[in-house]
C-alpha atoms as a PDB file:
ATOM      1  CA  UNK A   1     -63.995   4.644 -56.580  1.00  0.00           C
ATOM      2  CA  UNK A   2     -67.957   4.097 -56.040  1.00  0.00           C
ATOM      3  CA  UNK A   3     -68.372   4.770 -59.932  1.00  0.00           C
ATOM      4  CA  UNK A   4     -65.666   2.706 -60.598  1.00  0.00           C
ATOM      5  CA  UNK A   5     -67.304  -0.771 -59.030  1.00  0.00           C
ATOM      6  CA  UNK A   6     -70.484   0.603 -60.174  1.00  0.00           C
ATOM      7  CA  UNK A   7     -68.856   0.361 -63.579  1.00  0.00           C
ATOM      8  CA  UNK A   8     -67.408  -3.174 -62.990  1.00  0.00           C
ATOM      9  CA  UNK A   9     -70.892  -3.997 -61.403  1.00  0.00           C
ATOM     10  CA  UNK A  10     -72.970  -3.022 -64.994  1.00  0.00           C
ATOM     11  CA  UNK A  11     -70.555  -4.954 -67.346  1.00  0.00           C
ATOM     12  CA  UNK A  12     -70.348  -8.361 -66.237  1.00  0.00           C
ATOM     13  CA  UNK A  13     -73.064  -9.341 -63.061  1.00  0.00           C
ATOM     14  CA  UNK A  14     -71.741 -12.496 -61.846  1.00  0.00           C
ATOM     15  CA  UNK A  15     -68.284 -11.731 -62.000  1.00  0.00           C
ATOM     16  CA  UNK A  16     -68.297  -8.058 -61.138  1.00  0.00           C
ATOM     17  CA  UNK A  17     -70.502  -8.372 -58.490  1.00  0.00           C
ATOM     18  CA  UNK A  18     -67.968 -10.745 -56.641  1.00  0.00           C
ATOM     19  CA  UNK A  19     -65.118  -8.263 -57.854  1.00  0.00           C
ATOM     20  CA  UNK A  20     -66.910  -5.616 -56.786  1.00  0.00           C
ATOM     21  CA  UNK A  21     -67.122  -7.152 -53.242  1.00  0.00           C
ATOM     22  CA  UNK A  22     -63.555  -7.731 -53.104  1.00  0.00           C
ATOM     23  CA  UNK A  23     -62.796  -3.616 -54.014  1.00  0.00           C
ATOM     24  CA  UNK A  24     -65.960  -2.590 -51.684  1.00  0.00           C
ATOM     25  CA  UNK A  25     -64.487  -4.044 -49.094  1.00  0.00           C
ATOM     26  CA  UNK A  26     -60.636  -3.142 -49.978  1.00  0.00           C
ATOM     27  CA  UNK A  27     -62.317   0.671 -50.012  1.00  0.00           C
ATOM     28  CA  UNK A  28     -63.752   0.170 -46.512  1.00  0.00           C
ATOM     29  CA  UNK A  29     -61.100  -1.260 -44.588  1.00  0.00           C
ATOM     30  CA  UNK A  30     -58.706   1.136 -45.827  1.00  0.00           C
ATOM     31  CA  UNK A  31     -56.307  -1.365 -47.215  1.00  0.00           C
ATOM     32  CA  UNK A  32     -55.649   0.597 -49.838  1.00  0.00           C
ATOM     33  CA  UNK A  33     -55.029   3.643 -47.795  1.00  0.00           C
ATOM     34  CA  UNK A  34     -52.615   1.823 -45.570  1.00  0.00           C
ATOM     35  CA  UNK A  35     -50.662   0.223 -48.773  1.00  0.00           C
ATOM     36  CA  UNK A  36     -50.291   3.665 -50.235  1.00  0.00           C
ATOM     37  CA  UNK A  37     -48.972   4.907 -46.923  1.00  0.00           C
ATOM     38  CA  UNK A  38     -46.319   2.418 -46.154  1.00  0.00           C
ATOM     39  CA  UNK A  39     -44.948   2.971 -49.672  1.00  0.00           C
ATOM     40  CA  UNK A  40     -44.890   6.551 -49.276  1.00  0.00           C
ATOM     41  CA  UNK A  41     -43.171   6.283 -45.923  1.00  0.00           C
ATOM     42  CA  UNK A  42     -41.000   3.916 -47.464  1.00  0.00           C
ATOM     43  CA  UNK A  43     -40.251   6.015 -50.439  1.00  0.00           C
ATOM     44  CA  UNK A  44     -39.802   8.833 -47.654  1.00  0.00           C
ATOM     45  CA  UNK A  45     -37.336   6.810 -45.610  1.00  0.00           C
ATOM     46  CA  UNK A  46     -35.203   5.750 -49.419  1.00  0.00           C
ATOM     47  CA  UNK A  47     -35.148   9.238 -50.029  1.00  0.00           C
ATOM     48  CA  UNK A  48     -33.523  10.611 -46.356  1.00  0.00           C
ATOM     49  CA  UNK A  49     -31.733   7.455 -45.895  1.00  0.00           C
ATOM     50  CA  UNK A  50     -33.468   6.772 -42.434  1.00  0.00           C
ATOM     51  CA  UNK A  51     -32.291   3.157 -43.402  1.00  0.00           C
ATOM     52  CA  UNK A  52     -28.435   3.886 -43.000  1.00  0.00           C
ATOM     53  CA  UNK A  53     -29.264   6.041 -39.608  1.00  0.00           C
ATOM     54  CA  UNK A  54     -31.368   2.467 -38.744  1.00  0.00           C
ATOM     55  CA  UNK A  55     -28.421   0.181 -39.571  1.00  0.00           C
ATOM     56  CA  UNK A  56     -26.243   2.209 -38.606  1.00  0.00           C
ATOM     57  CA  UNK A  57     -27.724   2.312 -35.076  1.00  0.00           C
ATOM     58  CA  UNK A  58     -28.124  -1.564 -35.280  1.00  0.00           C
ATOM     59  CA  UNK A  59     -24.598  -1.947 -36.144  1.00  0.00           C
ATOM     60  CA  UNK A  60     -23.579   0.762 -32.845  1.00  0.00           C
ATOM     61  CA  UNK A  61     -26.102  -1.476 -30.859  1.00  0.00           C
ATOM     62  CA  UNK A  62     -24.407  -4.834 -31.609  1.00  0.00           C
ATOM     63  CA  UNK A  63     -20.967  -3.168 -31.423  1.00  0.00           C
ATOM     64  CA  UNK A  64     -21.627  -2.370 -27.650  1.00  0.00           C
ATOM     65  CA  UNK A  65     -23.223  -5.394 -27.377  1.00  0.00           C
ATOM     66  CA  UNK A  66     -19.996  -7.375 -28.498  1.00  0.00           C
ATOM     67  CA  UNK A  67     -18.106  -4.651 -25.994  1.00  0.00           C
ATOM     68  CA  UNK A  68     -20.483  -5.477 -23.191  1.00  0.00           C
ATOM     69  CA  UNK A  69     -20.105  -9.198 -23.620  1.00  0.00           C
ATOM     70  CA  UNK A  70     -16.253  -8.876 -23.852  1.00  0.00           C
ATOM     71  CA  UNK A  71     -16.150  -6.902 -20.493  1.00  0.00           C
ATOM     72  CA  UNK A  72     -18.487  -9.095 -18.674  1.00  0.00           C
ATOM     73  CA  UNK A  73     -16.013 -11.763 -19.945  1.00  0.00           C
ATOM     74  CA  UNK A  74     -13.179  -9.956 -18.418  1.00  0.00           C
ATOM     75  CA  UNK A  75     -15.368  -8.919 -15.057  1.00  0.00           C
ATOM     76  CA  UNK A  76     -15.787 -12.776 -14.976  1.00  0.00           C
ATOM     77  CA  UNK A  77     -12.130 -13.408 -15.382  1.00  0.00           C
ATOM     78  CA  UNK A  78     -11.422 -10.684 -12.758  1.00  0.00           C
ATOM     79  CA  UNK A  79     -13.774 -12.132 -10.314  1.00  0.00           C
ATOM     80  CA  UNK A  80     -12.330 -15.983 -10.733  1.00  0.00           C
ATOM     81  CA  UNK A  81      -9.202 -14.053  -9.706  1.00  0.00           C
ATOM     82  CA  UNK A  82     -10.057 -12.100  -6.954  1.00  0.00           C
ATOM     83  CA  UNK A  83     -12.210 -15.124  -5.441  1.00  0.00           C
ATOM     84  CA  UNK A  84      -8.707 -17.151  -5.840  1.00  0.00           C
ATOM     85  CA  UNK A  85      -6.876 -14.299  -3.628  1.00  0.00           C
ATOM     86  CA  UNK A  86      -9.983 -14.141  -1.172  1.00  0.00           C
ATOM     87  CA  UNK A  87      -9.636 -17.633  -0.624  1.00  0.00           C
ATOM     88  CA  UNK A  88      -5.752 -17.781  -0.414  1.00  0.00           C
ATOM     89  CA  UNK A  89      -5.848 -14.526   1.958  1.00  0.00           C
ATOM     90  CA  UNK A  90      -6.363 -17.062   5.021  1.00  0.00           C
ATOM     91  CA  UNK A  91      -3.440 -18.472   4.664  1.00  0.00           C
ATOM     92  CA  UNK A  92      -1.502 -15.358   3.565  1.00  0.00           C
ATOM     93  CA  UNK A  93      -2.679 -13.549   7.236  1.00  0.00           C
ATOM     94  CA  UNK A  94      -1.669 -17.271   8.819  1.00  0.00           C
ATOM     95  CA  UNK A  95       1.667 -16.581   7.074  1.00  0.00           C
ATOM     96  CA  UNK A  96       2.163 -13.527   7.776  1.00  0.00           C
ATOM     97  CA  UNK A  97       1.022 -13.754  11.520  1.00  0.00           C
ATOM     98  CA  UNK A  98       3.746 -16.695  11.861  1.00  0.00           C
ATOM     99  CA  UNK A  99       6.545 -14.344  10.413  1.00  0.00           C
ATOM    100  CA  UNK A 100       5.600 -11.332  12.737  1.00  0.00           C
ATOM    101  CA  UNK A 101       5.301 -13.321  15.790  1.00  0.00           C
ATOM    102  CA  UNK A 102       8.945 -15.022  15.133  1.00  0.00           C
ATOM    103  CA  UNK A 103      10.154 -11.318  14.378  1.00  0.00           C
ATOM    104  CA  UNK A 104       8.711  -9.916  17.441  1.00  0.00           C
ATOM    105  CA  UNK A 105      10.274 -13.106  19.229  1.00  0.00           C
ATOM    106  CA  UNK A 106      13.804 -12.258  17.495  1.00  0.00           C
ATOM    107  CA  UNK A 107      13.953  -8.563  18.384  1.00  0.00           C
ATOM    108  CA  UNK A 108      12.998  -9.376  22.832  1.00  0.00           C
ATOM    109  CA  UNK A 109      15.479 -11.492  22.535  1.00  0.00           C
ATOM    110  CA  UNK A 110      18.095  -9.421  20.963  1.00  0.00           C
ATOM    111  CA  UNK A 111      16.906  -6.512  23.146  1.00  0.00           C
ATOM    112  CA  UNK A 112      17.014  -8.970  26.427  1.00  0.00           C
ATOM    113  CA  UNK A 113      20.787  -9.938  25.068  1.00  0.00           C
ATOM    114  CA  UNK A 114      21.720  -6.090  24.663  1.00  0.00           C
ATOM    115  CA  UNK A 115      19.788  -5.009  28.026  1.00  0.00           C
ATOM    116  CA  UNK A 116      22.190  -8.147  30.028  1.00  0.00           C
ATOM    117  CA  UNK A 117      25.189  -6.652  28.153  1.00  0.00           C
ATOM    118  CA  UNK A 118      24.765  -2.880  29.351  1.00  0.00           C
ATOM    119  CA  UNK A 119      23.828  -4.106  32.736  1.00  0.00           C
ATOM    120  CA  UNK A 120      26.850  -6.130  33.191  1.00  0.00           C
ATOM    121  CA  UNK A 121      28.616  -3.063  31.469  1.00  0.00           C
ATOM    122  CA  UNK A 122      27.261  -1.047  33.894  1.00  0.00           C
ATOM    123  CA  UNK A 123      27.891  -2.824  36.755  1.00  0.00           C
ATOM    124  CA  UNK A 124      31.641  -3.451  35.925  1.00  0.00           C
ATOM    125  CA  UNK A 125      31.381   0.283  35.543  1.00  0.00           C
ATOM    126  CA  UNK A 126      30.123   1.344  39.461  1.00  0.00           C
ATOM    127  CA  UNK A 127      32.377  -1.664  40.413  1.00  0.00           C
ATOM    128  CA  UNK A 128      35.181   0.434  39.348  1.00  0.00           C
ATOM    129  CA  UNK A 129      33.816   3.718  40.539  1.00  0.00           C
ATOM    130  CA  UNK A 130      33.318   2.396  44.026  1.00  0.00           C
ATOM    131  CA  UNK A 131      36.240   0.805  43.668  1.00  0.00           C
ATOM    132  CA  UNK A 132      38.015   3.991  43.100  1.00  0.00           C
ATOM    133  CA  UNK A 133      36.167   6.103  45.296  1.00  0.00           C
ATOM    134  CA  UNK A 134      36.958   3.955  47.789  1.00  0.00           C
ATOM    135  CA  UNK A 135      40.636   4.082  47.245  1.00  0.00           C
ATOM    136  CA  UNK A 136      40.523   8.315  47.245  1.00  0.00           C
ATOM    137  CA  UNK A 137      38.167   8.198  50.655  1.00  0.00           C
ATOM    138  CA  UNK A 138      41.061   5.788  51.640  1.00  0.00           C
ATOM    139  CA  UNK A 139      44.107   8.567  50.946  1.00  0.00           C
ATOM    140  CA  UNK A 140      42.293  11.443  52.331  1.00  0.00           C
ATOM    141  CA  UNK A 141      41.650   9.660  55.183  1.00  0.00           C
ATOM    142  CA  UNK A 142      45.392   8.800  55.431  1.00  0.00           C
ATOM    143  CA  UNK A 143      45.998  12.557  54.333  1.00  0.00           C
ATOM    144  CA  UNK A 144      43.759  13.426  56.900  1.00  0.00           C
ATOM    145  CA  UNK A 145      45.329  11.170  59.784  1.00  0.00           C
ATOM    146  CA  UNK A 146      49.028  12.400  58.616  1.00  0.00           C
ATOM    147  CA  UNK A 147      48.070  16.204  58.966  1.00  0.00           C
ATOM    148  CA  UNK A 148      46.796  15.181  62.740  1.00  0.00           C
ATOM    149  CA  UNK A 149      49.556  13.324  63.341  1.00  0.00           C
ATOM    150  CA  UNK A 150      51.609  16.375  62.154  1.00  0.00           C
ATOM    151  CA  UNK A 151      49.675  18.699  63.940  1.00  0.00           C
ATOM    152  CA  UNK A 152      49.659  16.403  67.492  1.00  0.00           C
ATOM    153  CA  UNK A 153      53.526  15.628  67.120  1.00  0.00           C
ATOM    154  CA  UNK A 154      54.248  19.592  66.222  1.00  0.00           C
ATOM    155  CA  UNK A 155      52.407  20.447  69.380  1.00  0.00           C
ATOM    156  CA  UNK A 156      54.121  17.506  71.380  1.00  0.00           C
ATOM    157  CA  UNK A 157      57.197  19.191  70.005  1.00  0.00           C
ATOM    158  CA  UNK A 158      56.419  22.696  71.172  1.00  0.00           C
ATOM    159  CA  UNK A 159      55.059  21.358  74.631  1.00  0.00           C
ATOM    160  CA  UNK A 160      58.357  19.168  74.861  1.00  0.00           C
ATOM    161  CA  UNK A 161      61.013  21.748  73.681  1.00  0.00           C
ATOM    162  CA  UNK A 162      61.859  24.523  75.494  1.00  0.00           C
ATOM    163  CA  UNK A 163      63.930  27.886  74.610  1.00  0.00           C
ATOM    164  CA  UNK A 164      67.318  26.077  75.692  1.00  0.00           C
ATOM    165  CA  UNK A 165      66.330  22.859  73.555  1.00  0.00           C
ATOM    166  CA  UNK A 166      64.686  25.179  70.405  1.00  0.00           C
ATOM    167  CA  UNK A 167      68.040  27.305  70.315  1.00  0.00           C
ATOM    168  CA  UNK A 168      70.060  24.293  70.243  1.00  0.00           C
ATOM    169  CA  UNK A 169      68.423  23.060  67.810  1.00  0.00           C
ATOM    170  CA  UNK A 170      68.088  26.548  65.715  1.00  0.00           C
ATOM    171  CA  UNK A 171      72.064  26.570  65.906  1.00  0.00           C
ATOM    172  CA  UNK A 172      72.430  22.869  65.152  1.00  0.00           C
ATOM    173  CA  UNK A 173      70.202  23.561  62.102  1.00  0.00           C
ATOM    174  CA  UNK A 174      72.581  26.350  60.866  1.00  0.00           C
ATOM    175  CA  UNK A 175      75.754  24.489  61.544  1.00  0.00           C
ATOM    176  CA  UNK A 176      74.730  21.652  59.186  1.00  0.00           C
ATOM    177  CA  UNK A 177      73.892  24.485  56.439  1.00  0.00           C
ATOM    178  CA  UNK A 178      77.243  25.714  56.548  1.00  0.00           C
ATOM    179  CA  UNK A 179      78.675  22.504  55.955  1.00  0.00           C
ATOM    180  CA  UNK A 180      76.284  22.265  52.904  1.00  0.00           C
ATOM    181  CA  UNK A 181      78.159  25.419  50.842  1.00  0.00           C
ATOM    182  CA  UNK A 182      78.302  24.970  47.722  1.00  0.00           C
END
């Protein structure tokens, strides 16, 4: 390149000398390196199709982007919602606090009603078993009173009857048998 501009620099002085400044300095920042770089890379990247793997990597990136936007959309939605049930929960537990006290209230009273109606069953019940055992301490006490009075008037009987009076009586007995033939 030096011979070049040296070349440029012996035709024409004026003008090659200001051309020759340009390239000089071209050649010592490296422009011209970095130029023929990015077209090789670029050639390079034609050739392997790195810009299809690039686009298609944008288009993946906006896809999820889209995605993430329409779920954070939805996770909005879902959060409107669930702030709507947080805030009617209050009066849902007020509700349903109401309807369980009123149940509980219900059932003692239906259990107070069934508890009056077995006690008065019951008590009809013993009324009729005292009643009863009354009656049966009642007849064995008059079963008990006949057999004494049994037992006192067969002794009086034995005290008051003598051989004379038992035979008599013995012969009376068998008189009024034979009458009885069948």
């Amino acid at each position: 390149m030096i011979q070049f501009s040296l070349f440029l620099a012996q035709a024409e002085p004026t003008a090659v000398n200001g051309l020759a400044a340009i390239w000089e300095r071209i050649y010592e920042a490296n422009v011209l390196n970095l130029v023929l770089v990015v077209i090789f890379l670029w050639w390079l990247c034609k050739k392997y199709n790195v810009f299809a793997g690039i686009e298609d990597k944008l288009n993946s990136t906006k896809f999820r982007i889209t995605d993430a936007e329409e779920d954070k959309h939805k996770s909005e939605q879902e959060l409107d919602t669930t702030k709507g049930q947080i805030a009617d929960s209050d009066t849902v537990i007020r509700k349903i606090k109401t309807e369980a006290e009123d149940i509980a209230g219900n059932l003692s009273k239906a259990i107070i009603s069934e508890i009056a109606v077995e006690a008065e069953s019951m008590e009809k019940n013993s009324e009729r078993i005292i009643q009863g055992e009354k009656e049966m301490a009642a007849l064995q006490l008059s079963n008990k009173l006949t057999k004494t009075a049994f037992g006192i008037a067969e002794e009086h009987i034995k005290q008051s009857i003598d051989d004379r009076l038992h035979k008599k009586y013995i012969n009376e007995f068998i008189d009024s048998l034979d009458n009885l033939k069948v």
